[in-house]
N, C-alpha and C. Protein backbone atom coordinates (compact mmCIF):
# COMPACT_ATOMS: atom_id res chain seq x y z
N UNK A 1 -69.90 152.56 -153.30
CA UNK A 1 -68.95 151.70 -153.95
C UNK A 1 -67.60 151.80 -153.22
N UNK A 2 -67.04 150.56 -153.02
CA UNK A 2 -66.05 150.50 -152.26
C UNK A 2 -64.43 150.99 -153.19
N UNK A 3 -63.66 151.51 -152.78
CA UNK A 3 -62.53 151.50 -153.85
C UNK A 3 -61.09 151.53 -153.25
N UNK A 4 -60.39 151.02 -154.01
CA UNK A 4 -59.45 150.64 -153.20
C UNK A 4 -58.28 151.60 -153.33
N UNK A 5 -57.30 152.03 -152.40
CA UNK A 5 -56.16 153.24 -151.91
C UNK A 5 -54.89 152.92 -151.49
N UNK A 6 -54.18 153.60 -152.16
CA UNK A 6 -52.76 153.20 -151.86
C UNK A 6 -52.21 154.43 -151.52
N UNK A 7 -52.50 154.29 -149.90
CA UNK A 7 -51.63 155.62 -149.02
C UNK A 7 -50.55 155.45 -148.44
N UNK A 8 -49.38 156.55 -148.19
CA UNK A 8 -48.08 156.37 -147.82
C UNK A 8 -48.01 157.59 -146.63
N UNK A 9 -46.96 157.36 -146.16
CA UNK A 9 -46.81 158.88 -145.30
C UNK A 9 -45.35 158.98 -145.50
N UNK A 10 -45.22 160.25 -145.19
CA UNK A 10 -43.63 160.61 -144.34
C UNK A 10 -43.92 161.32 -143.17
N UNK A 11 -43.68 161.15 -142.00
CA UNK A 11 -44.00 161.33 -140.97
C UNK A 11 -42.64 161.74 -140.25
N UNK A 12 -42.25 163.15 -139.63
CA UNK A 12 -40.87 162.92 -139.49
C UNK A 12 -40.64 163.71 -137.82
N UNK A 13 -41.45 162.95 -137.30
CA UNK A 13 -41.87 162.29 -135.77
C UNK A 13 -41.81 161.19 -135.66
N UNK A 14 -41.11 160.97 -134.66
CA UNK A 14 -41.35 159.42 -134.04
C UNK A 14 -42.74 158.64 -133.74
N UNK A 15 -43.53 159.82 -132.51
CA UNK A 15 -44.45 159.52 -131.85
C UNK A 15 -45.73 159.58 -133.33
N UNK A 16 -45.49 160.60 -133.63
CA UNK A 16 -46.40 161.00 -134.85
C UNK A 16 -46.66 159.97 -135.78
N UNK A 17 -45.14 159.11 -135.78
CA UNK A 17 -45.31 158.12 -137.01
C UNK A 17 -45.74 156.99 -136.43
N UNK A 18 -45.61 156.39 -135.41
CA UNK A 18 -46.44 155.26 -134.69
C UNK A 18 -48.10 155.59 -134.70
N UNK A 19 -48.47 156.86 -134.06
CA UNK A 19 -49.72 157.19 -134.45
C UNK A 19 -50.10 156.61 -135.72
N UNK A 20 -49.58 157.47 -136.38
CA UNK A 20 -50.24 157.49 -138.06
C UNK A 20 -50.18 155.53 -138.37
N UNK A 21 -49.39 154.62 -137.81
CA UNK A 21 -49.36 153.42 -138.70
C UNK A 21 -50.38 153.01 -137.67
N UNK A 22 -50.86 153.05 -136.58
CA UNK A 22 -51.76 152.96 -135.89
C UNK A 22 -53.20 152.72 -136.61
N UNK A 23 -53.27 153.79 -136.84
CA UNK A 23 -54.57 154.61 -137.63
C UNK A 23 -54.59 153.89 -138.78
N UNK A 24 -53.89 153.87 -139.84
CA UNK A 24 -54.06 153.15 -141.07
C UNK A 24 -53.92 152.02 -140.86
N UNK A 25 -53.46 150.87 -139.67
CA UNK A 25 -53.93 149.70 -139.52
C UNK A 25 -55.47 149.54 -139.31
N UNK A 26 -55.95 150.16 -138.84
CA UNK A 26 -57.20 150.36 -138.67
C UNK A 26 -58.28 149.92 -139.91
N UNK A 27 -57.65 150.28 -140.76
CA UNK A 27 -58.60 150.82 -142.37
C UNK A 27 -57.99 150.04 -143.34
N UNK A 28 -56.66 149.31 -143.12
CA UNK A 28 -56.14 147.99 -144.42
C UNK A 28 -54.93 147.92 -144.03
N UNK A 29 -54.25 147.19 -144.87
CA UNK A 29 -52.92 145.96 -144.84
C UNK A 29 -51.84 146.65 -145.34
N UNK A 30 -50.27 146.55 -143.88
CA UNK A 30 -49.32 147.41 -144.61
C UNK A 30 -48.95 146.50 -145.94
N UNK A 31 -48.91 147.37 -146.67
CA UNK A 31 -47.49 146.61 -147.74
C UNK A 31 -46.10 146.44 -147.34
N UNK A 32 -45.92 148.00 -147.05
CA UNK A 32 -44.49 147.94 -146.48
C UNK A 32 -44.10 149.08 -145.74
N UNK A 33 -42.97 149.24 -145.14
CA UNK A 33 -42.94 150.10 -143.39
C UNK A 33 -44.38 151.20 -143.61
N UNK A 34 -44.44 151.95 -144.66
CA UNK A 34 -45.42 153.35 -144.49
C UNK A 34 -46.11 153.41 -145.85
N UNK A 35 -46.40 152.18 -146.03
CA UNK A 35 -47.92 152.01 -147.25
C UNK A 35 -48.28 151.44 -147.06
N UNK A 36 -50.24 151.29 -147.28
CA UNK A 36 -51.03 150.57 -146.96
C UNK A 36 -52.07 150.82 -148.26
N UNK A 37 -52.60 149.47 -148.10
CA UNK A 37 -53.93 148.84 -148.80
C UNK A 37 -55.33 149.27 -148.56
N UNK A 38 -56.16 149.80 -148.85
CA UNK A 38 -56.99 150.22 -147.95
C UNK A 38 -57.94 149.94 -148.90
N UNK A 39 -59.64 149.10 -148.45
CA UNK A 39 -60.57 149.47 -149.34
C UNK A 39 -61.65 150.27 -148.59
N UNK A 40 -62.25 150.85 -149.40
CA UNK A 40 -62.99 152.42 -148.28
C UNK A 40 -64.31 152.61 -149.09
N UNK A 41 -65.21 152.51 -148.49
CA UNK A 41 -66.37 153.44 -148.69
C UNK A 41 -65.76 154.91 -148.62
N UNK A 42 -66.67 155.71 -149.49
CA UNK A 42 -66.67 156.73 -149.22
C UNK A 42 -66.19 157.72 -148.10
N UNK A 43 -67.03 157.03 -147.02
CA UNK A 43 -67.22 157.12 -145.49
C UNK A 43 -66.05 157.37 -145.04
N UNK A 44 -65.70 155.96 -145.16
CA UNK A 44 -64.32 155.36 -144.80
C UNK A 44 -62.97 156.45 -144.85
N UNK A 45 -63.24 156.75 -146.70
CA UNK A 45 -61.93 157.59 -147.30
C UNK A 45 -62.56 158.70 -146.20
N UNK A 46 -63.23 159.42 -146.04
CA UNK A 46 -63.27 160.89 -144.84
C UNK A 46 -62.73 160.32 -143.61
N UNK A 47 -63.37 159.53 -143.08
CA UNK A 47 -62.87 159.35 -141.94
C UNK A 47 -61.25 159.46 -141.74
N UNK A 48 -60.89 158.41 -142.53
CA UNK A 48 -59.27 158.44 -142.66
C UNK A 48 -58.66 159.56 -142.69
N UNK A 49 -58.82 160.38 -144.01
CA UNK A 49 -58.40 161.55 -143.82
C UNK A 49 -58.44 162.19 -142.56
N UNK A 50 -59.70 162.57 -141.87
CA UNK A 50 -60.04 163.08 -140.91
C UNK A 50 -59.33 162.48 -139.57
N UNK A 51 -58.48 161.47 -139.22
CA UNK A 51 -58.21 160.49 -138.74
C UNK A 51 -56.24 160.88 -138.98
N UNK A 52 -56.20 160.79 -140.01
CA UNK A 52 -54.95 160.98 -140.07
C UNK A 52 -54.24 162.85 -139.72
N UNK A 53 -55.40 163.10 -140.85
CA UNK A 53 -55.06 165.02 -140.03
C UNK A 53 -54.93 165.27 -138.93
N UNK A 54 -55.81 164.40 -137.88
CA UNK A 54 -55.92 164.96 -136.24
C UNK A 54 -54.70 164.38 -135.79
N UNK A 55 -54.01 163.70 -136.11
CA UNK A 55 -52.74 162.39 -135.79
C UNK A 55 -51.65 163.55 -136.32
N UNK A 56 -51.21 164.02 -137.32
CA UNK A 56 -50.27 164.36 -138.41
C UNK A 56 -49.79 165.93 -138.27
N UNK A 57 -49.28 166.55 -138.11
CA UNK A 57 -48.98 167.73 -138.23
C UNK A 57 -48.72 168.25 -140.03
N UNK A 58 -49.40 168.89 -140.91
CA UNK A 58 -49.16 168.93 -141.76
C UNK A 58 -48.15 169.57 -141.85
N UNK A 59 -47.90 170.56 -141.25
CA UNK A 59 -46.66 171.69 -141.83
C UNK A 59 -45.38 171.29 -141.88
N UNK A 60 -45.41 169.75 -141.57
CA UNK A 60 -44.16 168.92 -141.28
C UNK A 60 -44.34 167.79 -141.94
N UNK A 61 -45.22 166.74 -141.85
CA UNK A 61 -45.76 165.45 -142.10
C UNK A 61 -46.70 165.62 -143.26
N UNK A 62 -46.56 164.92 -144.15
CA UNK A 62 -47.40 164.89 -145.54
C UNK A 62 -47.86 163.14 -145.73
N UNK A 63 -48.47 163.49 -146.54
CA UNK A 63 -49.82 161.79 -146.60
C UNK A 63 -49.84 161.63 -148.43
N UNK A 64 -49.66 160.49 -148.72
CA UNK A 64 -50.63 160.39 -150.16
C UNK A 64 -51.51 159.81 -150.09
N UNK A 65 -52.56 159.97 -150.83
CA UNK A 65 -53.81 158.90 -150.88
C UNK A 65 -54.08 158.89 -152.73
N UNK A 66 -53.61 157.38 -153.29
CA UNK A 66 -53.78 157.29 -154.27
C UNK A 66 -55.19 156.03 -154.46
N UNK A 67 -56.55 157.08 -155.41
CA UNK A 67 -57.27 155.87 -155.66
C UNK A 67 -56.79 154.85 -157.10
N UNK A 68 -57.03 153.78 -156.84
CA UNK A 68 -56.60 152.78 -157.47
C UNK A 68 -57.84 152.45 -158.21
N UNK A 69 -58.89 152.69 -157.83
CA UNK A 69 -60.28 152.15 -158.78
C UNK A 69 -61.26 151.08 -158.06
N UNK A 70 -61.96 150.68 -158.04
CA UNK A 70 -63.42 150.14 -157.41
C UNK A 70 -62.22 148.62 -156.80
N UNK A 71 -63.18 148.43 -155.97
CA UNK A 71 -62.59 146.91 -155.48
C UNK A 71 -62.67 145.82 -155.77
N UNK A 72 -63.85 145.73 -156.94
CA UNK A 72 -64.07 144.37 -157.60
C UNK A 72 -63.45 144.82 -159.19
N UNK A 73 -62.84 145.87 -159.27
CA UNK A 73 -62.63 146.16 -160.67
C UNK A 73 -60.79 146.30 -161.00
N UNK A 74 -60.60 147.06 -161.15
CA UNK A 74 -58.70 146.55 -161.55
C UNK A 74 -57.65 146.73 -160.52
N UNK A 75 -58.55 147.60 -159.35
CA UNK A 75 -57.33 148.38 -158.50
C UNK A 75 -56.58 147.41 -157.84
N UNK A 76 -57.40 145.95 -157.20
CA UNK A 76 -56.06 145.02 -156.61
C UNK A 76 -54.79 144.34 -157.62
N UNK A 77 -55.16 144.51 -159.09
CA UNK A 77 -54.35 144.32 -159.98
C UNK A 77 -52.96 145.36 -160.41
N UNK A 78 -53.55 146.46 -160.09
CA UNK A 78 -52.39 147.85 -160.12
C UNK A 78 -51.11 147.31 -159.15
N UNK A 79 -51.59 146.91 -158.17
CA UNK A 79 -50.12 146.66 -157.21
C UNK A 79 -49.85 145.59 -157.59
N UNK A 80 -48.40 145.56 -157.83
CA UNK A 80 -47.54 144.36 -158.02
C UNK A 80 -46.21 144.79 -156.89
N UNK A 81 -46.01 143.28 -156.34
CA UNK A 81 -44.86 142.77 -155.61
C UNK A 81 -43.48 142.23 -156.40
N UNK A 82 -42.01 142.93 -155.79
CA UNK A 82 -41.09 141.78 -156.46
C UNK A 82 -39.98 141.71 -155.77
N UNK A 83 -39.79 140.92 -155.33
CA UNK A 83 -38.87 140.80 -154.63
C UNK A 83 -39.41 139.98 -153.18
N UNK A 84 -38.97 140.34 -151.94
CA UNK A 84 -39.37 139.45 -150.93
C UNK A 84 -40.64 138.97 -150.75
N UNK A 85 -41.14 138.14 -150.51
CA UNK A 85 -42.88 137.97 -150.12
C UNK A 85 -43.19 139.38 -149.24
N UNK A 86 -44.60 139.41 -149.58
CA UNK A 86 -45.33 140.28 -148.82
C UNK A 86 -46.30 138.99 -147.76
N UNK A 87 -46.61 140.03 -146.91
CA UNK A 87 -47.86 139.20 -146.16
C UNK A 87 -49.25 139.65 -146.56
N UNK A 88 -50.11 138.95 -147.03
CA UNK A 88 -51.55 139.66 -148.01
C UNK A 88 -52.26 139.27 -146.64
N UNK A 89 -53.09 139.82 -147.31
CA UNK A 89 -54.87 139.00 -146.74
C UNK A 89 -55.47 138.03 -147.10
N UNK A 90 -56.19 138.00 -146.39
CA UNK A 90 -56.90 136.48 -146.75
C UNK A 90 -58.38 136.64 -147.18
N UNK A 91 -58.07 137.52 -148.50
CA UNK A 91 -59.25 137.88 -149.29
C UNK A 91 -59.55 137.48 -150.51
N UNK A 92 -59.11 136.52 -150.83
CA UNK A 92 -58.91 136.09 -152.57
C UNK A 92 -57.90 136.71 -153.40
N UNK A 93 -57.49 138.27 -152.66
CA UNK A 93 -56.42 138.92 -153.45
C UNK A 93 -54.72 138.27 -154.22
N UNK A 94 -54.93 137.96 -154.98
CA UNK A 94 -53.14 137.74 -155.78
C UNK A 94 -52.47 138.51 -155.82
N UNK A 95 -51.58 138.32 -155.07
CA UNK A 95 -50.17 139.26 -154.91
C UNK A 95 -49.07 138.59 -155.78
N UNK A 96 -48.95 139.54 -157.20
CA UNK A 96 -47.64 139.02 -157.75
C UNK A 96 -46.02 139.54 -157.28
N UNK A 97 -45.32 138.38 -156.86
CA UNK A 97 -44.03 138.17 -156.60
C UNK A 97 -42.94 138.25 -157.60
């Protein structure tokens, strides 16, 4: 089951932080400078992790990974937008403004 993630970083490297938005382009859609959309298999969520750890220095750089809930079920509804447009996908998703 696919589910959908709302990860952020603080990254407080330069090089480190280009990496890391690198990597999570990879896996879903920024929202904004250092959060992203992500829907993940299982698989997916390890990899990432695994993906971002090798990128990230923890003892410096920290990650959230919040699940939001299945992808056909409420989690694209949890995020709401207000203020400037966002740029979505072109997945059926409604982004409220």
């Amino acid at each position: 089951m696919r589910k959908v993630y709302l990860i952020s970083y603080d990254v407080s490297d330069a090089k480190r932080l280009r990496k890391a938005a690198r990597v999570l382009e990879g896996y879903g859609l920024r929202l904004h400078y250092s959060v992203f959309r992500c829907d993940l298999s299982q698989g997916e969520y390890y990899r990432l992790v695994a993906d971002l750890t090798d990128v990230l220095h923890l003892g410096k750089d920290r990650f959230l990974l919040a699940d939001l809930g299945p992808c056909r079920g409420s989690g694209p509804q949890r995020i709401r937008f207000f203020g400037r447009a966002a740029e979505s996908e072109d997945d059926g998703l409604a982004l409220i403004f």
